[in-house]
N, C-alpha and C. Protein backbone atom coordinates (compact mmCIF):
# COMPACT_ATOMS: atom_id res chain seq x y z
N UNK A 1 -127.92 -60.52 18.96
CA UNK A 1 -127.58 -59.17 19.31
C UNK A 1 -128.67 -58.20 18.89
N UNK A 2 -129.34 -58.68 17.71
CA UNK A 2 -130.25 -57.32 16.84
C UNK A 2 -131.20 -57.75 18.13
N UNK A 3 -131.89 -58.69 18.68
CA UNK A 3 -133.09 -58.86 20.16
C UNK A 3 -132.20 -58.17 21.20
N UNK A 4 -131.04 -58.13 21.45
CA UNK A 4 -130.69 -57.37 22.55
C UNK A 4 -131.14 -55.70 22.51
N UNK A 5 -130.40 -55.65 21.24
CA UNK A 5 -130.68 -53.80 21.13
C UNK A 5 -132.27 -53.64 20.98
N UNK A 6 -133.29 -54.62 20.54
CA UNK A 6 -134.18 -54.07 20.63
C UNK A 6 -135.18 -53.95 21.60
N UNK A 7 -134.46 -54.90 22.79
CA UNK A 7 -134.22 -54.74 23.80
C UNK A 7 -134.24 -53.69 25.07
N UNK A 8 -132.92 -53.41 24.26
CA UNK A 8 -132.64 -52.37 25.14
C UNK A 8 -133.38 -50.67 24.72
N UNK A 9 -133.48 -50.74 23.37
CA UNK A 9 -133.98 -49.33 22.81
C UNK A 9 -135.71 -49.48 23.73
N UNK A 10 -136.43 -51.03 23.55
CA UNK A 10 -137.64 -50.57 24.12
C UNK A 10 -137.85 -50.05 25.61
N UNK A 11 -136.54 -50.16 26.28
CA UNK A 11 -136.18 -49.82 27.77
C UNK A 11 -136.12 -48.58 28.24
N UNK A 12 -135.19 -47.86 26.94
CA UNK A 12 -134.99 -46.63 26.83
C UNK A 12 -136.00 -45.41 26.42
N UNK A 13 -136.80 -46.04 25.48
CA UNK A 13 -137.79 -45.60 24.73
C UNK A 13 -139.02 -45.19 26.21
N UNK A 14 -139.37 -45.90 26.43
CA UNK A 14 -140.03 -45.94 28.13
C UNK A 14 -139.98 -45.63 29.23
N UNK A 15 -138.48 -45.71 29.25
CA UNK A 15 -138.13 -44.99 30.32
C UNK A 15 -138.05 -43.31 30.65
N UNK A 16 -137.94 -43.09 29.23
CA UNK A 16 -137.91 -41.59 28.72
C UNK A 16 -139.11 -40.86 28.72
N UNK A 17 -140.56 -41.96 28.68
CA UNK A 17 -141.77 -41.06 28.42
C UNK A 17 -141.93 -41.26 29.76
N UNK A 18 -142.08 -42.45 30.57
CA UNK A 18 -142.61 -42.56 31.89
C UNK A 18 -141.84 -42.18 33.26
N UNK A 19 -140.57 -41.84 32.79
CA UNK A 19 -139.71 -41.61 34.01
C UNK A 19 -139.61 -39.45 34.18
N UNK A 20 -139.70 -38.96 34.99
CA UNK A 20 -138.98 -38.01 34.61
C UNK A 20 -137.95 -37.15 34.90
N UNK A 21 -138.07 -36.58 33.84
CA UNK A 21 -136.33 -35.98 33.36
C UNK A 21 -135.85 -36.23 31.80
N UNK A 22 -136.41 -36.37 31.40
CA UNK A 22 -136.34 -36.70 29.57
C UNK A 22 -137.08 -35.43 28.78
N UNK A 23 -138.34 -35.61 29.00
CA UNK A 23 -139.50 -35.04 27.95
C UNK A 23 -139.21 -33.90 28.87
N UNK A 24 -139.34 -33.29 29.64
CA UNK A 24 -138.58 -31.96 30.56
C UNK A 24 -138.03 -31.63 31.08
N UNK A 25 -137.12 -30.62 30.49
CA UNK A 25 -135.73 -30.48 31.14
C UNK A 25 -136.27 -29.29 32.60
N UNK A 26 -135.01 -30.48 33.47
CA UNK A 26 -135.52 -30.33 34.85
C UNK A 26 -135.20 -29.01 35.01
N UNK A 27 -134.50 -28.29 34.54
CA UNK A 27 -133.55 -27.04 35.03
C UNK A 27 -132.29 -26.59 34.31
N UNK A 28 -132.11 -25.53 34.42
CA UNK A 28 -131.05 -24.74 33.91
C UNK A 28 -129.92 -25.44 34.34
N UNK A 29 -129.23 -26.04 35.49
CA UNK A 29 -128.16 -26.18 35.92
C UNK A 29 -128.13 -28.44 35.58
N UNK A 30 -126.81 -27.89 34.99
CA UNK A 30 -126.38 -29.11 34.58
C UNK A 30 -125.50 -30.03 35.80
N UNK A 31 -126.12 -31.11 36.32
CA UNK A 31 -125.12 -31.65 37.92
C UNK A 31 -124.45 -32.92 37.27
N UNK A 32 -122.83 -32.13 37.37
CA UNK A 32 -121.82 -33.33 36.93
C UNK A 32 -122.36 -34.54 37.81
N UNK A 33 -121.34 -35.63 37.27
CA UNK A 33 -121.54 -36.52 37.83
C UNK A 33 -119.64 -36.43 38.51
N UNK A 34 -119.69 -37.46 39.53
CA UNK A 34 -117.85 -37.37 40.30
C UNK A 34 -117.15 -37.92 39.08
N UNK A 35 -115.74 -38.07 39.59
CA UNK A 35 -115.34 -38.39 38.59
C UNK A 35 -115.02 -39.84 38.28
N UNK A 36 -115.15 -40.57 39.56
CA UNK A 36 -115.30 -42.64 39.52
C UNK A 36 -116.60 -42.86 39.18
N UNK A 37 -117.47 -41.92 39.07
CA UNK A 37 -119.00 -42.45 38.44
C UNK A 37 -118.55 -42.11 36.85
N UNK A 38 -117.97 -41.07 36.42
CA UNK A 38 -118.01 -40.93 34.88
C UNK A 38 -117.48 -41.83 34.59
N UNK A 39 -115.75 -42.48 35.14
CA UNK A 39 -115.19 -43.07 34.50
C UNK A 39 -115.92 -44.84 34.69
N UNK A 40 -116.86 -45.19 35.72
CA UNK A 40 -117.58 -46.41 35.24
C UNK A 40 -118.51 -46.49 34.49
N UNK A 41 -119.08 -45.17 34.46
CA UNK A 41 -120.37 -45.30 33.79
C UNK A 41 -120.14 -45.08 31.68
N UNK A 42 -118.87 -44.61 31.78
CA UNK A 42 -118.23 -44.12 30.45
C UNK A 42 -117.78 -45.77 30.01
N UNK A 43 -116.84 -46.49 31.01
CA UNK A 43 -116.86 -47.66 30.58
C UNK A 43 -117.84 -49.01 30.10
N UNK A 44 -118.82 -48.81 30.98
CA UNK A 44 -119.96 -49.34 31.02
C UNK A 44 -120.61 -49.04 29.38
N UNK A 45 -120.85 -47.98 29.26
CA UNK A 45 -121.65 -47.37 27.93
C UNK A 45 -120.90 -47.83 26.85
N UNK A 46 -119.12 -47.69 26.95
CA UNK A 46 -118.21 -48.17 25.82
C UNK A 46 -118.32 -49.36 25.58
N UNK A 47 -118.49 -50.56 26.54
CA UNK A 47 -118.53 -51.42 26.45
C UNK A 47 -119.99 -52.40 25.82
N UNK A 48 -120.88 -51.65 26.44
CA UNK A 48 -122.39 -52.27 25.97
C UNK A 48 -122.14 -51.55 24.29
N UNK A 49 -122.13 -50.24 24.06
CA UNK A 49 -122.18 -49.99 22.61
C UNK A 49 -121.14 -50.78 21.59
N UNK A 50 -120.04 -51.58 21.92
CA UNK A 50 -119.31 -52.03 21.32
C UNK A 50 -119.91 -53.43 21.20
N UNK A 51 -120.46 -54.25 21.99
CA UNK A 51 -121.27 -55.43 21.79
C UNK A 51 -122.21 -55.16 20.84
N UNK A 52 -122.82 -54.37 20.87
CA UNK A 52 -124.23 -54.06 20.04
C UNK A 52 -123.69 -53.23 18.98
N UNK A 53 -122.54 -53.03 18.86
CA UNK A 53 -122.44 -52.50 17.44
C UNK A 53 -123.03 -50.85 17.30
N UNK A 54 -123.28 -50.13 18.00
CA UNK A 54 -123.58 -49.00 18.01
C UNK A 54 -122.90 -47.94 18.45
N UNK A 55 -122.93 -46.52 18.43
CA UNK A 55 -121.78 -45.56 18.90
C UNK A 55 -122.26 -45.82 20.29
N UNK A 56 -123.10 -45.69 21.31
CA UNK A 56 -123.20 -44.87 22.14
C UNK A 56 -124.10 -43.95 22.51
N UNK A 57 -124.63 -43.01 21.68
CA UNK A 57 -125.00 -41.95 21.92
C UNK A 57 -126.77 -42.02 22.44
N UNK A 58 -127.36 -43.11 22.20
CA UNK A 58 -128.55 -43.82 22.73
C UNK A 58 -128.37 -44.01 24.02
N UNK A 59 -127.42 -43.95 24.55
CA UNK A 59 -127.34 -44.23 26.16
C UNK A 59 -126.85 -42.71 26.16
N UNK A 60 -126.19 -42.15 25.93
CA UNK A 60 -125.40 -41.23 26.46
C UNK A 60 -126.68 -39.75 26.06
N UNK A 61 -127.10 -39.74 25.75
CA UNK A 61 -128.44 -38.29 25.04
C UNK A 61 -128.99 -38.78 26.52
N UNK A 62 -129.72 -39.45 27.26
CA UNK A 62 -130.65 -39.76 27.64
C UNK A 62 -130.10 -39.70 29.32
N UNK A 63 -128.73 -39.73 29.44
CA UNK A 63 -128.06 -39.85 30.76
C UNK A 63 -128.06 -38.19 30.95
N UNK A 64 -127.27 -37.80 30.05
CA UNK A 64 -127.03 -36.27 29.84
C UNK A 64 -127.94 -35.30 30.23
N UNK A 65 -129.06 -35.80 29.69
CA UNK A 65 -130.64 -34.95 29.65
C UNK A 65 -131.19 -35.14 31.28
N UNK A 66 -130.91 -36.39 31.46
CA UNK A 66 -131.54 -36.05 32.85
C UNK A 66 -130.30 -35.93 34.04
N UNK A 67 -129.45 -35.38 33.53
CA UNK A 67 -128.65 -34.89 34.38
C UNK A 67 -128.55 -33.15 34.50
N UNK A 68 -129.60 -32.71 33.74
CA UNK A 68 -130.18 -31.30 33.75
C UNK A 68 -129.56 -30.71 32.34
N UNK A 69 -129.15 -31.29 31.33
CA UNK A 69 -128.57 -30.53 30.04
C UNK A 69 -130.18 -30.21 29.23
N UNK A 70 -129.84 -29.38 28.46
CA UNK A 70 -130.83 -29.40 27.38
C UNK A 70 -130.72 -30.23 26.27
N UNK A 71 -131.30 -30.71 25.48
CA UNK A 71 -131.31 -31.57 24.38
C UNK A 71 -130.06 -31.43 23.31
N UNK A 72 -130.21 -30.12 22.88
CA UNK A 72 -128.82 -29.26 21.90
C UNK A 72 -127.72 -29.99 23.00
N UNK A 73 -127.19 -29.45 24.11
CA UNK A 73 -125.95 -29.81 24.46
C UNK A 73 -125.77 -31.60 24.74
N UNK A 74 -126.62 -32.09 25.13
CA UNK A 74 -126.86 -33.56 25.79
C UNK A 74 -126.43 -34.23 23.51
N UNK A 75 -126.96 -33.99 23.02
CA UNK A 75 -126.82 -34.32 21.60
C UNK A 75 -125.65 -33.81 20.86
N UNK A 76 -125.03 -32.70 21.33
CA UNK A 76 -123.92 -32.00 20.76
C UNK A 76 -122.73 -32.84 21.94
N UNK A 77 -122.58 -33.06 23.01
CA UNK A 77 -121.77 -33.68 24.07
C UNK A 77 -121.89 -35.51 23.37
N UNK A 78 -122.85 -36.25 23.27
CA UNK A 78 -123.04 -37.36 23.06
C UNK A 78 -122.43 -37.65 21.74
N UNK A 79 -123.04 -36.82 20.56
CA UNK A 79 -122.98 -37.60 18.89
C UNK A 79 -120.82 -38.25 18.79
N UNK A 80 -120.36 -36.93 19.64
CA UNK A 80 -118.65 -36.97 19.10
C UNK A 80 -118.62 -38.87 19.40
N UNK A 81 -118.87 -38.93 20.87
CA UNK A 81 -118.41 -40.30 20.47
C UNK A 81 -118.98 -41.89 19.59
N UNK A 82 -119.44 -41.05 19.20
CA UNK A 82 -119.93 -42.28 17.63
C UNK A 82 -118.53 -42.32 16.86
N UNK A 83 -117.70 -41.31 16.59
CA UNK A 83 -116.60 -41.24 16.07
C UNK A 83 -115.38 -42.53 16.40
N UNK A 84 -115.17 -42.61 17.31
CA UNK A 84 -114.12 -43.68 18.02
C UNK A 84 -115.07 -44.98 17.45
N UNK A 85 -116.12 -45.15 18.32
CA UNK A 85 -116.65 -46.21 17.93
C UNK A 85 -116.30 -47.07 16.60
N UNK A 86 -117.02 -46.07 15.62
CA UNK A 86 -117.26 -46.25 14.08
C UNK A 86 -116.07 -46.55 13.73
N UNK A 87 -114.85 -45.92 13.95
CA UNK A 87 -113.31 -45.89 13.49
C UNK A 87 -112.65 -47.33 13.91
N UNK A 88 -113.26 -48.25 15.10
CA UNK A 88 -112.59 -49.11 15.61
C UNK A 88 -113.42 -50.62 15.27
N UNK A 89 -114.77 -50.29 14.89
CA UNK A 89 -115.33 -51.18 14.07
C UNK A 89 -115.23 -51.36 12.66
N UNK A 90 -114.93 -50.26 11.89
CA UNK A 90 -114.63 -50.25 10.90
C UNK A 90 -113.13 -51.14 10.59
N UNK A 91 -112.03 -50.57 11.40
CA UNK A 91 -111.20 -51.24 11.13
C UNK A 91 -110.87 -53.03 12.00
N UNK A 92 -112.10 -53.06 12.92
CA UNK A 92 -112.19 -54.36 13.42
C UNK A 92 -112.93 -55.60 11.52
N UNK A 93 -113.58 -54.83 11.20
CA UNK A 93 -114.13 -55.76 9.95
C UNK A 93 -113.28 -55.60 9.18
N UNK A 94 -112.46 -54.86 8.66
CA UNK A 94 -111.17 -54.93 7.95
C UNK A 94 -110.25 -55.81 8.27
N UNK A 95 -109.69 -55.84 9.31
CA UNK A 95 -108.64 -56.86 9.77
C UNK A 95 -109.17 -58.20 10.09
N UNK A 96 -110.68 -58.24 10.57
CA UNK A 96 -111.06 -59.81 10.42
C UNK A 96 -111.48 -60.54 9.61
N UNK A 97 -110.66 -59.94 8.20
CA UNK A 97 -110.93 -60.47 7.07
C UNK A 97 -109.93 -60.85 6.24
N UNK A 98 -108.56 -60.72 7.06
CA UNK A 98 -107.44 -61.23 6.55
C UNK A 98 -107.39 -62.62 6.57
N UNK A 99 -106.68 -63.20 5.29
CA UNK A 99 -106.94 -64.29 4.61
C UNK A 99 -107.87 -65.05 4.43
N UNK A 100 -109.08 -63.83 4.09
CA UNK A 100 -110.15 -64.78 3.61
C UNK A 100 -110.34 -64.16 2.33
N UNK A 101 -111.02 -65.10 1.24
CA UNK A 101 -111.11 -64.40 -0.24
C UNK A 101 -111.65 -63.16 -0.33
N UNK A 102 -111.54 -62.42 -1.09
CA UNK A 102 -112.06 -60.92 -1.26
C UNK A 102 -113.22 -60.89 -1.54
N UNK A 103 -114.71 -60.38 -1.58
CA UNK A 103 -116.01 -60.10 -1.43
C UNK A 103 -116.11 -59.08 -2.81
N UNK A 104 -115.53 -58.57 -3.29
CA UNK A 104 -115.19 -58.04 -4.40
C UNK A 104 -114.78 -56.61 -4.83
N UNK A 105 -114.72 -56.04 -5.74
CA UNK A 105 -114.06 -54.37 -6.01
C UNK A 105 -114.01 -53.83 -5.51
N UNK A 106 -115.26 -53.14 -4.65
CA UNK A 106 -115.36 -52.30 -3.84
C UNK A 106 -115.84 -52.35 -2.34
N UNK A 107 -114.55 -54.01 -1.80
CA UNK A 107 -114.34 -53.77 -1.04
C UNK A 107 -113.03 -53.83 0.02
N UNK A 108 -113.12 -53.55 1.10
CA UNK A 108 -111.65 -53.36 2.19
C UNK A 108 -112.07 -54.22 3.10
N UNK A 109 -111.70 -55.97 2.82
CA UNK A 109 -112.69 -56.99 3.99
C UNK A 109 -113.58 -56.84 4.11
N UNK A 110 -114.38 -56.92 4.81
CA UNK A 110 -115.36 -57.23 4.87
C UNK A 110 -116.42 -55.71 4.90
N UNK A 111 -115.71 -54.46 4.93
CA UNK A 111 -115.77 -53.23 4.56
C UNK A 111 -116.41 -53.00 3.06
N UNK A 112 -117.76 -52.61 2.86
CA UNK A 112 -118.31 -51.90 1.62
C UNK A 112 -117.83 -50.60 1.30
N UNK A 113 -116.85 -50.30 0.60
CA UNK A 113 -115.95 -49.21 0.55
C UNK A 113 -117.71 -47.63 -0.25
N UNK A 114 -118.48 -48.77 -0.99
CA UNK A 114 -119.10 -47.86 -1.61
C UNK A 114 -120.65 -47.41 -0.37
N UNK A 115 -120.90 -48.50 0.50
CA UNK A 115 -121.82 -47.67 1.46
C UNK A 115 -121.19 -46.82 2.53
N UNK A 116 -119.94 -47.11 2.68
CA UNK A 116 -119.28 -46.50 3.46
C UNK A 116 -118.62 -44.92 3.09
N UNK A 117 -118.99 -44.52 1.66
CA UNK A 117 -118.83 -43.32 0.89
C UNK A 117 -120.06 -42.72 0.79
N UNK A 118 -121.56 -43.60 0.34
CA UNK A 118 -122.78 -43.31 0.72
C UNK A 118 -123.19 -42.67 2.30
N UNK A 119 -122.67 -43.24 3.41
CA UNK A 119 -122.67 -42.78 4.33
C UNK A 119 -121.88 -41.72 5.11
N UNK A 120 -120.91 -41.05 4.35
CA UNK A 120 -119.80 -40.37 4.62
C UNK A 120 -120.56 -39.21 4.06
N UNK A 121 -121.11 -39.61 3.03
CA UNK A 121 -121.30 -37.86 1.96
C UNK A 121 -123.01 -37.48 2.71
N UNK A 122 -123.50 -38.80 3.13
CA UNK A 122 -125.11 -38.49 3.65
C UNK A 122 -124.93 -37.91 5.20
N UNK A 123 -123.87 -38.38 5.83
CA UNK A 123 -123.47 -37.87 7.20
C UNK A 123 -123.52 -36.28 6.90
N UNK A 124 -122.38 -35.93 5.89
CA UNK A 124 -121.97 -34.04 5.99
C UNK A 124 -122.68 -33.24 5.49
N UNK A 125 -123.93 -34.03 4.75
CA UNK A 125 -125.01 -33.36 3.78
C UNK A 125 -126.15 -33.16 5.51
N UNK A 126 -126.38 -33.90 6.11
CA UNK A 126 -126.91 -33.96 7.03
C UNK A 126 -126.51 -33.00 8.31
N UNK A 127 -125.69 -33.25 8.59
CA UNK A 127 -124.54 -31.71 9.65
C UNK A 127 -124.81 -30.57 8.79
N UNK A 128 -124.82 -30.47 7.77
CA UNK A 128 -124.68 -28.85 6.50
C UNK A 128 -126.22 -28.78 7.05
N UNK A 129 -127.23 -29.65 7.01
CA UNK A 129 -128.19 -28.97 6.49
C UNK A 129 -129.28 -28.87 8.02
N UNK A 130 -128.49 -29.51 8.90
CA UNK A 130 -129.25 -29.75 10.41
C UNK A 130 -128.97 -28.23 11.59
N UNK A 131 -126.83 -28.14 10.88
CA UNK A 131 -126.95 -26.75 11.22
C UNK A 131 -127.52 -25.48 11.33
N UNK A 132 -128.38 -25.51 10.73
CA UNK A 132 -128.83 -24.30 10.56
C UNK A 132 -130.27 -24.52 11.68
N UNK A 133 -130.44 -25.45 11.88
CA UNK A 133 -131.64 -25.53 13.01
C UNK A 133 -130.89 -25.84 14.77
N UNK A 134 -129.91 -25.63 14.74
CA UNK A 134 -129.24 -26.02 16.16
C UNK A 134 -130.09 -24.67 16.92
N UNK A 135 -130.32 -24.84 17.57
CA UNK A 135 -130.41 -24.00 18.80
C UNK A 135 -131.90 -23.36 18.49
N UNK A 136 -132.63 -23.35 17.65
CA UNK A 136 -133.88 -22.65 17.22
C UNK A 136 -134.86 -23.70 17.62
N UNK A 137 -134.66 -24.98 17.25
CA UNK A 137 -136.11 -26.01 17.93
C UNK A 137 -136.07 -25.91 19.38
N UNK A 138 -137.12 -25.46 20.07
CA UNK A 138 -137.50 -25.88 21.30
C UNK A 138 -137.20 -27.31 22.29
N UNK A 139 -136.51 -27.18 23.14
CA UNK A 139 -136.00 -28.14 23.88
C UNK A 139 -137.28 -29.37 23.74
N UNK A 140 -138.29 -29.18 24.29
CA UNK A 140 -139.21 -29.87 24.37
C UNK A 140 -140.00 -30.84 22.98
N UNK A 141 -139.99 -30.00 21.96
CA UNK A 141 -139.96 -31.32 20.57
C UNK A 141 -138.84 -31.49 20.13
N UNK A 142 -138.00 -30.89 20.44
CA UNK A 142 -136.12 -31.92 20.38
C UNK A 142 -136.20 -33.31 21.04
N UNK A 143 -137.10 -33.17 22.30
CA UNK A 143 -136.98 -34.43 23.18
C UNK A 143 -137.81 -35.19 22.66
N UNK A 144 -138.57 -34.90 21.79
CA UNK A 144 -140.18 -35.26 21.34
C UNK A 144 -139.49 -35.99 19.81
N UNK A 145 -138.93 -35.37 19.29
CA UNK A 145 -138.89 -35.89 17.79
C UNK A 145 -137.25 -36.87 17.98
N UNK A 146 -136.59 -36.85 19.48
CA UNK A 146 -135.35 -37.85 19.63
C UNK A 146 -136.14 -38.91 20.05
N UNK A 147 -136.93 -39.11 20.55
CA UNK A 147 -137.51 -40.32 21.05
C UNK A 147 -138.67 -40.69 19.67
N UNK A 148 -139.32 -40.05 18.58
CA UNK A 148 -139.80 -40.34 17.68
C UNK A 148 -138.74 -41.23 16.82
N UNK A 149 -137.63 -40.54 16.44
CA UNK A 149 -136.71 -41.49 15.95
C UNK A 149 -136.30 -42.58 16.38
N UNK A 150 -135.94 -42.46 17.85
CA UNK A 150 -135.61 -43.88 18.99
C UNK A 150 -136.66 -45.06 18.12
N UNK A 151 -137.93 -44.52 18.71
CA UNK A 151 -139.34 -45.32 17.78
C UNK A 151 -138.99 -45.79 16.43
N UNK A 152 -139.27 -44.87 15.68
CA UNK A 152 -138.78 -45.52 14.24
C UNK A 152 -137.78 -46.75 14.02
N UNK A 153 -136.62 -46.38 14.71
CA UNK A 153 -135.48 -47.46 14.92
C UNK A 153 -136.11 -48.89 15.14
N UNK A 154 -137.10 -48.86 16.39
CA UNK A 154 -137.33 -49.47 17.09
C UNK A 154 -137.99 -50.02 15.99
N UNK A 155 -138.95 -49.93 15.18
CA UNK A 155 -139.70 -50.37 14.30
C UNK A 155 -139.11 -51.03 13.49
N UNK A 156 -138.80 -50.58 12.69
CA UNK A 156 -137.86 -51.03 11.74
C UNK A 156 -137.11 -52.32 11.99
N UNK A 157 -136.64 -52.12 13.23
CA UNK A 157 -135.76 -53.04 13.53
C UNK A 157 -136.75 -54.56 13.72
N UNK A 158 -137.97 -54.20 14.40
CA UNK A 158 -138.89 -55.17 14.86
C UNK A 158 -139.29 -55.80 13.45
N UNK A 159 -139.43 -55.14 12.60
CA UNK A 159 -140.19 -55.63 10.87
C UNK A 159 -139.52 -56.38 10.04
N UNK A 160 -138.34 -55.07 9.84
CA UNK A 160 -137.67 -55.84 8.79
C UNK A 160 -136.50 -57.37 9.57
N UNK A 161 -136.49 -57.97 8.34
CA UNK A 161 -135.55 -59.05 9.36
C UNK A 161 -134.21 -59.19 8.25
């Protein structure tokens, strides 16, 4: 799975510099999509991010954007559903850990109760302190420093094993 996503991020990553509609937003006007394209293409995205263990929002920033949003809304529309995700994996490793021995104190199955508090308090420290830059970075290194991170990911993922 970790070769799939990296995979797929180098797809995305590329497609974003060489295609366009990413690195410049095409226009002011945002063109829905119908509503049997959202609901396959919503399934589609739920479904690949749930294999790979990820929210979503790597497919969904990048659909958004070149569907004429700006970066702020395409990122403010996308991040919510990391939420469901996270909530249904979380409690998928919890329950697939019934009747097996406990992993120890601080944890809920197969759940690290203490990175999972590390990541809770680094999430709202992160929203507190990102707020204050919403809407002031320029669309154009928003798109520039989301695909820098995409990268990083990508790295990381390629190195460490």
């Amino acid at each position: 799975m970790r070769w799939v996503f990296i995979g797929y991020l180098s797809i995305t990553i590329a497609d974003a510099i060489l295609r366009p509609g990413f690195l410049h937003q095409a226009g002011s006007d945002v063109r829905p999509m119908g509503r049997l394209v959202t609901a396959t293409t919503g399934t589609l995205i739920g479904a690949v991010a749930a294999l790979l263990g990820v929210g979503g929002s790597v497919m969904t920033v990048p659909l958004i954007r070149r569907r004429g949003a700006s970066m702020t809304a395409a990122t403010a529309m996308a991040n919510p559903l990391s939420l469901p995700m996270a909530v249904s994996g979380t409690a998928t490793y919890v329950l697939l850990s019934a009747n097996r021995p406990a992993l120890g104190d601080w944890y809920a199955g197969y759940l690290d109760l203490r990175a999972l508090l590390v990541l809770a308090i680094g999430s709202w420290l992160g929203i507190r302190l990102a707020s204050t830059w919403i809407g002031r970075i320029p669309d154009r290194i928003h798109a520039r420093v989301y695909l820098l991170l995409l990268t990083m990911v990508l790295v990381v993922m390629v190195l460490v094993r």
